[in-house]
PDB file of N, CA and C in Angstrom:
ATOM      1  N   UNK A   1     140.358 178.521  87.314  1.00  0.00           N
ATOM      2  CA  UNK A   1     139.124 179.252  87.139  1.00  0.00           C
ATOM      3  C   UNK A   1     137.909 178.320  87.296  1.00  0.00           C
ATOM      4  N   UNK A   2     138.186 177.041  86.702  1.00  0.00           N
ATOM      5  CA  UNK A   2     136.919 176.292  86.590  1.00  0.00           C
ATOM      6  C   UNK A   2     136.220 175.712  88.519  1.00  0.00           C
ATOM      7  N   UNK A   3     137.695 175.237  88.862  1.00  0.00           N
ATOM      8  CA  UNK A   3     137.580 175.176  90.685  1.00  0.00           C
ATOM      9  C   UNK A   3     137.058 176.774  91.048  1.00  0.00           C
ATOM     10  N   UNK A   4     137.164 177.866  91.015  1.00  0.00           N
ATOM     11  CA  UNK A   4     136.563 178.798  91.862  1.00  0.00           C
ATOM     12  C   UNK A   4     134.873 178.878  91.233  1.00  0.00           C
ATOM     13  N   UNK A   5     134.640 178.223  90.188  1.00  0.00           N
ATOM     14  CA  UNK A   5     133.158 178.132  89.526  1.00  0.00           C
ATOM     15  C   UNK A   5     132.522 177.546  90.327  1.00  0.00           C
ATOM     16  N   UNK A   6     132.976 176.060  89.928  1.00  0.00           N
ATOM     17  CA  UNK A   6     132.598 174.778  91.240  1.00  0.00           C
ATOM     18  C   UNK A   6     132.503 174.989  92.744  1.00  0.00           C
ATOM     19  N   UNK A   7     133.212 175.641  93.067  1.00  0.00           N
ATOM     20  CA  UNK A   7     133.262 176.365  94.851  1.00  0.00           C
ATOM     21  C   UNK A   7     132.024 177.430  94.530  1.00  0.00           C
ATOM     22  N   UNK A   8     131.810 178.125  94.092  1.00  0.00           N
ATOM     23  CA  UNK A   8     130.818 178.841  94.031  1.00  0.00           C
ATOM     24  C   UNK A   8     129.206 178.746  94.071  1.00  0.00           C
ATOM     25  N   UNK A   9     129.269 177.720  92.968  1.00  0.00           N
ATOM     26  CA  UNK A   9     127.907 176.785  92.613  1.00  0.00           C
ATOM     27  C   UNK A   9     127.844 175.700  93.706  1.00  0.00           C
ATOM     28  N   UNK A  10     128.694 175.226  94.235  1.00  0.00           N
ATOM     29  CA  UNK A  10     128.554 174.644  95.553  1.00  0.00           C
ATOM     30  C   UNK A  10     128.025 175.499  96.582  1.00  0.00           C
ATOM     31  N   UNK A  11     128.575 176.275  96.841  1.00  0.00           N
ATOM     32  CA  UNK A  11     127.945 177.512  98.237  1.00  0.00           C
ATOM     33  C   UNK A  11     127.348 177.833  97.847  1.00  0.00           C
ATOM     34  N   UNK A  12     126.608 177.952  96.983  1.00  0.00           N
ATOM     35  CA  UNK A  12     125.085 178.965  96.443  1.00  0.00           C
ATOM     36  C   UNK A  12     124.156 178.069  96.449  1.00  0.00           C
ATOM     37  N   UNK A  13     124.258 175.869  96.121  1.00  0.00           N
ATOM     38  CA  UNK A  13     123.523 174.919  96.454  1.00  0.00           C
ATOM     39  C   UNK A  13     123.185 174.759  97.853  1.00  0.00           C
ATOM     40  N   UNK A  14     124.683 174.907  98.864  1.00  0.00           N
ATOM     41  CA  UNK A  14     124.497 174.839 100.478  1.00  0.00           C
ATOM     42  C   UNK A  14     123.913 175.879 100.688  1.00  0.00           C
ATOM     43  N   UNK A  15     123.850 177.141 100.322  1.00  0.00           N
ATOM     44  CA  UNK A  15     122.802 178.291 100.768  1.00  0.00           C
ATOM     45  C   UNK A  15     121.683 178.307 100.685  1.00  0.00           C
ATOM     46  N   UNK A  16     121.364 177.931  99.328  1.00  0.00           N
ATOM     47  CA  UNK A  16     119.966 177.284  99.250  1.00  0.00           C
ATOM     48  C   UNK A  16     119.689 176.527  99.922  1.00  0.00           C
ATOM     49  N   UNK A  17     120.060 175.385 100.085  1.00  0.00           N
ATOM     50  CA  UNK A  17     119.586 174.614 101.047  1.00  0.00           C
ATOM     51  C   UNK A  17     119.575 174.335 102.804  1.00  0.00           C
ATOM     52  N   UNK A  18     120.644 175.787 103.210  1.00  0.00           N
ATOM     53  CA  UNK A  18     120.443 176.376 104.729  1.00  0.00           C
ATOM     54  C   UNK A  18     119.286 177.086 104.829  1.00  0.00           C
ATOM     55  N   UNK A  19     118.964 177.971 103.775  1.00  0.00           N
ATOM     56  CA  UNK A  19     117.620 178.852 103.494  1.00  0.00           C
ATOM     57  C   UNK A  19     116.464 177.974 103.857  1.00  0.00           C
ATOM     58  N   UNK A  20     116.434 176.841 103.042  1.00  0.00           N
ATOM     59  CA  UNK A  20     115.180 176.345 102.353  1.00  0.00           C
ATOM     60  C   UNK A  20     115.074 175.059 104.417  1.00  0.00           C
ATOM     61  N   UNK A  21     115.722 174.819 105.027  1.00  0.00           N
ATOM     62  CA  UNK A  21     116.038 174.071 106.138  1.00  0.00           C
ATOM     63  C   UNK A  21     115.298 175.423 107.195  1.00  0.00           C
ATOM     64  N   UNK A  22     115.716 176.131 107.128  1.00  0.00           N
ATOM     65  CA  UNK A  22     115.427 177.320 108.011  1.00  0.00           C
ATOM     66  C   UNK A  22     113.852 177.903 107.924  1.00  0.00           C
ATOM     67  N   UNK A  23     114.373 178.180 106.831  1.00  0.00           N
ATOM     68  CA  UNK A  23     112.415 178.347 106.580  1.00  0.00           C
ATOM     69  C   UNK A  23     111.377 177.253 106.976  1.00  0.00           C
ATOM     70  N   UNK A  24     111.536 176.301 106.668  1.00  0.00           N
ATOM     71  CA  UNK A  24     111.036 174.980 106.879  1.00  0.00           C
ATOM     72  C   UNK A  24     111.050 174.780 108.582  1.00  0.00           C
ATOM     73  N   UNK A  25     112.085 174.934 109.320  1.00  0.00           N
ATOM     74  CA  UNK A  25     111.818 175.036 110.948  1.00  0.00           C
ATOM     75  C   UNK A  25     111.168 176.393 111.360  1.00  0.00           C
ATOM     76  N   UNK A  26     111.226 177.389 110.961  1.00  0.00           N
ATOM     77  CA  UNK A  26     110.624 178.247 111.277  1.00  0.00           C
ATOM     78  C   UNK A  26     108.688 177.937 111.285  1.00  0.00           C
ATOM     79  N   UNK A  27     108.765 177.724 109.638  1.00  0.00           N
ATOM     80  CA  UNK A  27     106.928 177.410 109.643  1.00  0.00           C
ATOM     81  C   UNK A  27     106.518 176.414 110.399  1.00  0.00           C
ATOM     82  N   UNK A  28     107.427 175.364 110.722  1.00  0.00           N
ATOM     83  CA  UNK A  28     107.019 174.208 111.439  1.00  0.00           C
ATOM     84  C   UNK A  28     107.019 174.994 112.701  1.00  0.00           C
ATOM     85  N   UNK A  29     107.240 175.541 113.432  1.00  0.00           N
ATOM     86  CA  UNK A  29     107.440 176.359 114.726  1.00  0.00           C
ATOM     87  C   UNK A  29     106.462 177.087 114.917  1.00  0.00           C
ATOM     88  N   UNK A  30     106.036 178.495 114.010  1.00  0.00           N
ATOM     89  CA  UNK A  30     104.901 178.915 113.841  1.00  0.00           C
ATOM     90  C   UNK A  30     103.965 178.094 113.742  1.00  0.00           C
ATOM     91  N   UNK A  31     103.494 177.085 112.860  1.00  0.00           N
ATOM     92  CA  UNK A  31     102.219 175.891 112.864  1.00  0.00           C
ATOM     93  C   UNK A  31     102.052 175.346 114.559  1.00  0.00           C
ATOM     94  N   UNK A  32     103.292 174.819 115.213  1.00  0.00           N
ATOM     95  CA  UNK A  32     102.970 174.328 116.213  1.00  0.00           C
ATOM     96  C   UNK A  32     102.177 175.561 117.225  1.00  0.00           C
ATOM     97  N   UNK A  33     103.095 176.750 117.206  1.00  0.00           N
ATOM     98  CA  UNK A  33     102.260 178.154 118.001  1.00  0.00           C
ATOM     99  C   UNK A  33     100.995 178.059 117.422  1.00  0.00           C
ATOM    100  N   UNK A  34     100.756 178.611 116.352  1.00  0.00           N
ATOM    101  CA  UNK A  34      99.005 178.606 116.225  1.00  0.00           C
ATOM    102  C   UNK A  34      98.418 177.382 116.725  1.00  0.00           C
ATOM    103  N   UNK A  35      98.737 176.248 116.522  1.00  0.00           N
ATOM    104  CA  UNK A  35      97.959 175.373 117.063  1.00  0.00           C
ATOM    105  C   UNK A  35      97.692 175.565 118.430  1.00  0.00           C
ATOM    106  N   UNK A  36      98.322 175.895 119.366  1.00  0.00           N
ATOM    107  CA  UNK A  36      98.716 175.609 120.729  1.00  0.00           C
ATOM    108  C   UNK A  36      97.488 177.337 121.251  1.00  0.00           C
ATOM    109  N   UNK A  37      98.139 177.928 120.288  1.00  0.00           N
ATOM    110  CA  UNK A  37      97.058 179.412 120.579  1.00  0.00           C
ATOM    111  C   UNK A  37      95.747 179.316 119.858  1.00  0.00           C
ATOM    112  N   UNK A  38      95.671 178.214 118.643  1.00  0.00           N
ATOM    113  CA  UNK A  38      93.722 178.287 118.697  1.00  0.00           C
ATOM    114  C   UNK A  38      93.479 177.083 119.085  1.00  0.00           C
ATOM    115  N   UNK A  39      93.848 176.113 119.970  1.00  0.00           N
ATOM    116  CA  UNK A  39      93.427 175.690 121.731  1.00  0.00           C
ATOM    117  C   UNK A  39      93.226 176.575 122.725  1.00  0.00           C
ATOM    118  N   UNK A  40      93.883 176.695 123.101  1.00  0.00           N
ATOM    119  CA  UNK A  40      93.676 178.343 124.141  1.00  0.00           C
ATOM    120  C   UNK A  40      92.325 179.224 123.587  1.00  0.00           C
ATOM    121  N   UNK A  41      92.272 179.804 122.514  1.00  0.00           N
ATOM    122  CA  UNK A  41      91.662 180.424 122.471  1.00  0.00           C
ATOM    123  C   UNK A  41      89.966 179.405 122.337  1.00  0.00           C
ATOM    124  N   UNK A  42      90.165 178.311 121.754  1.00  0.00           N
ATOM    125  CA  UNK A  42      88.980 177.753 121.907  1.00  0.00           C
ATOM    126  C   UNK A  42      88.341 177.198 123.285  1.00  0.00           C
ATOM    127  N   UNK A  43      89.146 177.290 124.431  1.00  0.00           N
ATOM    128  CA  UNK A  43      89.240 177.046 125.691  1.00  0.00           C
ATOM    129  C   UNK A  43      88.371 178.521 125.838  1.00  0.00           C
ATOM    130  N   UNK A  44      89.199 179.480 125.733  1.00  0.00           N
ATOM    131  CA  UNK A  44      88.989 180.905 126.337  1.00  0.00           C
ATOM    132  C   UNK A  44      86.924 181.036 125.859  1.00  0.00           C
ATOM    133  N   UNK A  45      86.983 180.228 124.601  1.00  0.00           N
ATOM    134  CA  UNK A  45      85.602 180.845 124.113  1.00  0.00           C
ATOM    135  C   UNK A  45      84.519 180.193 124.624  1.00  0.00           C
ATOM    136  N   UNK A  46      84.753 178.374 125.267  1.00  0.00           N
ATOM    137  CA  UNK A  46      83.991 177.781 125.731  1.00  0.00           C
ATOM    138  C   UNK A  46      83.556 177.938 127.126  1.00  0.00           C
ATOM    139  N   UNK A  47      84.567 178.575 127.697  1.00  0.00           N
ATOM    140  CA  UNK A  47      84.271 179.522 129.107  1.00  0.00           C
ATOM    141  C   UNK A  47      83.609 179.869 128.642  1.00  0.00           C
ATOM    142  N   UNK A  48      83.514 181.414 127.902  1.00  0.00           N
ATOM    143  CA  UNK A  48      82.749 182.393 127.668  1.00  0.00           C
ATOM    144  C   UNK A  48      81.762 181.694 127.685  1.00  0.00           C
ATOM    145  N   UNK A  49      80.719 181.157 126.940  1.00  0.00           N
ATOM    146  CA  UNK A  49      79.923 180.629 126.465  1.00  0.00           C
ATOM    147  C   UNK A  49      79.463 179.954 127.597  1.00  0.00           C
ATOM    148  N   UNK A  50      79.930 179.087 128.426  1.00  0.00           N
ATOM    149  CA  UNK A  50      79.369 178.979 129.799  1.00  0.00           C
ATOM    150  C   UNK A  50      79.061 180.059 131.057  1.00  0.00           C
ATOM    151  N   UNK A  51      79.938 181.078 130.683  1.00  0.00           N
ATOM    152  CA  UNK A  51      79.163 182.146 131.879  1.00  0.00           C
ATOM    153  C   UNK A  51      77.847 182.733 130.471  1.00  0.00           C
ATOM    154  N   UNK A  52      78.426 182.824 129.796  1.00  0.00           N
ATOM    155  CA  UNK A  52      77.173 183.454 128.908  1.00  0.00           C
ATOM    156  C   UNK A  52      75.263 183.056 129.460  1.00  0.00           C
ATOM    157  N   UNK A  53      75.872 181.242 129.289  1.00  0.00           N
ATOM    158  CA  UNK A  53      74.353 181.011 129.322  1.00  0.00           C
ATOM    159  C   UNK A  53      73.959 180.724 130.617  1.00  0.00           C
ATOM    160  N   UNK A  54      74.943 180.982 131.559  1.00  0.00           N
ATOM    161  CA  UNK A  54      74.660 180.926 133.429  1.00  0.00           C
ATOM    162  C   UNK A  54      74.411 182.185 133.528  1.00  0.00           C
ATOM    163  N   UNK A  55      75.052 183.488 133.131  1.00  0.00           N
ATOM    164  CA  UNK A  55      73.912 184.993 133.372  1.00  0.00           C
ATOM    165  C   UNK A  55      73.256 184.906 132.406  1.00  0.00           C
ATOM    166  N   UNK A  56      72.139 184.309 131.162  1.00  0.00           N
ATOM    167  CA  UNK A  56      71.101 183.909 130.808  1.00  0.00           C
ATOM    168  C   UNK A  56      69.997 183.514 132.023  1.00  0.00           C
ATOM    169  N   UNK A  57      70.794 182.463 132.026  1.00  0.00           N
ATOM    170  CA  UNK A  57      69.872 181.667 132.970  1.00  0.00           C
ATOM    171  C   UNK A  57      69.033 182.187 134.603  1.00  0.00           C
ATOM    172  N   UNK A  58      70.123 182.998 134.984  1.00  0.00           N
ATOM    173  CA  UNK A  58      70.211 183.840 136.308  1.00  0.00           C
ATOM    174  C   UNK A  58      69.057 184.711 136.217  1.00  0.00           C
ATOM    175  N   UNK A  59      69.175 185.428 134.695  1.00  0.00           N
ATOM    176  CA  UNK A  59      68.458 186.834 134.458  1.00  0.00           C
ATOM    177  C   UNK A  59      67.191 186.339 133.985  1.00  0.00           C
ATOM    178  N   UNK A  60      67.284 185.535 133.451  1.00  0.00           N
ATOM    179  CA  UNK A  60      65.406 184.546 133.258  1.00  0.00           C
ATOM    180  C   UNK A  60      65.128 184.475 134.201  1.00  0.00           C
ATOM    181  N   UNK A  61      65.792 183.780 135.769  1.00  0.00           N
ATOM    182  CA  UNK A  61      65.224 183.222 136.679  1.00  0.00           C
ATOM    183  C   UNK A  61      64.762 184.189 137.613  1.00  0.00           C
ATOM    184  N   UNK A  62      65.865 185.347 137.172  1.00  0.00           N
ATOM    185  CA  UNK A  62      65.137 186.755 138.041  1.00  0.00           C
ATOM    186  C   UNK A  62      64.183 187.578 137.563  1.00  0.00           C
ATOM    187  N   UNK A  63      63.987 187.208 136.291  1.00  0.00           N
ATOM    188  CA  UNK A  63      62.933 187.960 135.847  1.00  0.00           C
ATOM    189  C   UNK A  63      61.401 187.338 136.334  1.00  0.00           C
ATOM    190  N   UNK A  64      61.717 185.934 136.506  1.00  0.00           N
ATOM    191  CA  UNK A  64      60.451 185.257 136.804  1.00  0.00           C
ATOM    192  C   UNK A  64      60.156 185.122 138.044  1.00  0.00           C
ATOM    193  N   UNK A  65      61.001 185.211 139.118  1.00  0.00           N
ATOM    194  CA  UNK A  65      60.811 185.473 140.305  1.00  0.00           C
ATOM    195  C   UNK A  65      60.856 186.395 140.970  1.00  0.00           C
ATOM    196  N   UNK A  66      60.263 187.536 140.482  1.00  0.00           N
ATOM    197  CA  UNK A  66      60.259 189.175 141.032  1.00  0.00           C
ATOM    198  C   UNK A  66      59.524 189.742 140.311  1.00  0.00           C
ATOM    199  N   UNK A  67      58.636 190.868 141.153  1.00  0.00           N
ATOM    200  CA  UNK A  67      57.744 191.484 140.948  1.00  0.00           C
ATOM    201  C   UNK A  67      58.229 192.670 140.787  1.00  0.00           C
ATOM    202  N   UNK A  68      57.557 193.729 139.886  1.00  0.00           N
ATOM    203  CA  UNK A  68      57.840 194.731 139.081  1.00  0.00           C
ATOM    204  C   UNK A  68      57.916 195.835 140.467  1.00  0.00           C
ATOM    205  N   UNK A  69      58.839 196.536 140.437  1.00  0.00           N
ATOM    206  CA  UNK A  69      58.456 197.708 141.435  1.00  0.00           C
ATOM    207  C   UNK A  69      57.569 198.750 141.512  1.00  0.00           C
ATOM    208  N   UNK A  70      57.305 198.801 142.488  1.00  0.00           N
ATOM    209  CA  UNK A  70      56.177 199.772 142.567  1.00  0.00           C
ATOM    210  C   UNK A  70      56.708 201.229 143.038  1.00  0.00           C
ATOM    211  N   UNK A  71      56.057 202.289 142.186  1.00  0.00           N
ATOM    212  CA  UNK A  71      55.919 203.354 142.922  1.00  0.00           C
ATOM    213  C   UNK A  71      55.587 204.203 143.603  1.00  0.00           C
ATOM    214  N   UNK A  72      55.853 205.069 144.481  1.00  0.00           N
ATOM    215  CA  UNK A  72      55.370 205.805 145.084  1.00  0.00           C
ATOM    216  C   UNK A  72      55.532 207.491 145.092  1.00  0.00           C
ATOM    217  N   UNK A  73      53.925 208.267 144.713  1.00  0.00           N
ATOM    218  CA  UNK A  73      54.455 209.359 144.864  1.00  0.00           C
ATOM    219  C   UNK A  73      54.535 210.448 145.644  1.00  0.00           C
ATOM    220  N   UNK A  74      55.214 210.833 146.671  1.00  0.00           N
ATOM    221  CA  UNK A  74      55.363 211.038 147.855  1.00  0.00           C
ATOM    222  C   UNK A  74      55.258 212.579 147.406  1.00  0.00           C
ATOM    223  N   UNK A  75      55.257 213.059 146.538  1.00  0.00           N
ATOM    224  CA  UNK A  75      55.092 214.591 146.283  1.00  0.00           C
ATOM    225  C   UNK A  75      54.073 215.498 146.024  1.00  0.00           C
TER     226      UNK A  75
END
């Protein structure tokens, strides 16, 4: 009886500690993904942010180099 105790409390220590191994590669796995995806995404935003302030820049430069239209009323 006392050996099927000991076998028991043994596999319930190795379970725990397949659990606690598993979990542990998993979050390490996930951590490396987020990292790798908020690069990317900080990539994705610094684009943005460069066309942002190049159609800024475009739409200032067209505003200052063009004259308002004129109308005509033909009716």
């Amino acid at each position: 009886m006392a050996a099927l105790v000991a076998t028991l409390a043994n596999f319930g220590v190795e379970w725990n500690r397949r659990n606690c191994l598993t979990t542990r590669f998993a979050n390490e796995k996930q951590t490396a993904w987020l990292r790798q995806e908020n690069a990317r995404l900080k990539r994705v935003n610094e684009t943005l942010a460069e066309i942002d302030a190049k159609y800024d820049a475009l739409r200032r430069k067209s505003a200052t180099n063009s004259t308002p239209p004129t109308t005509t009323d033909e009716h």
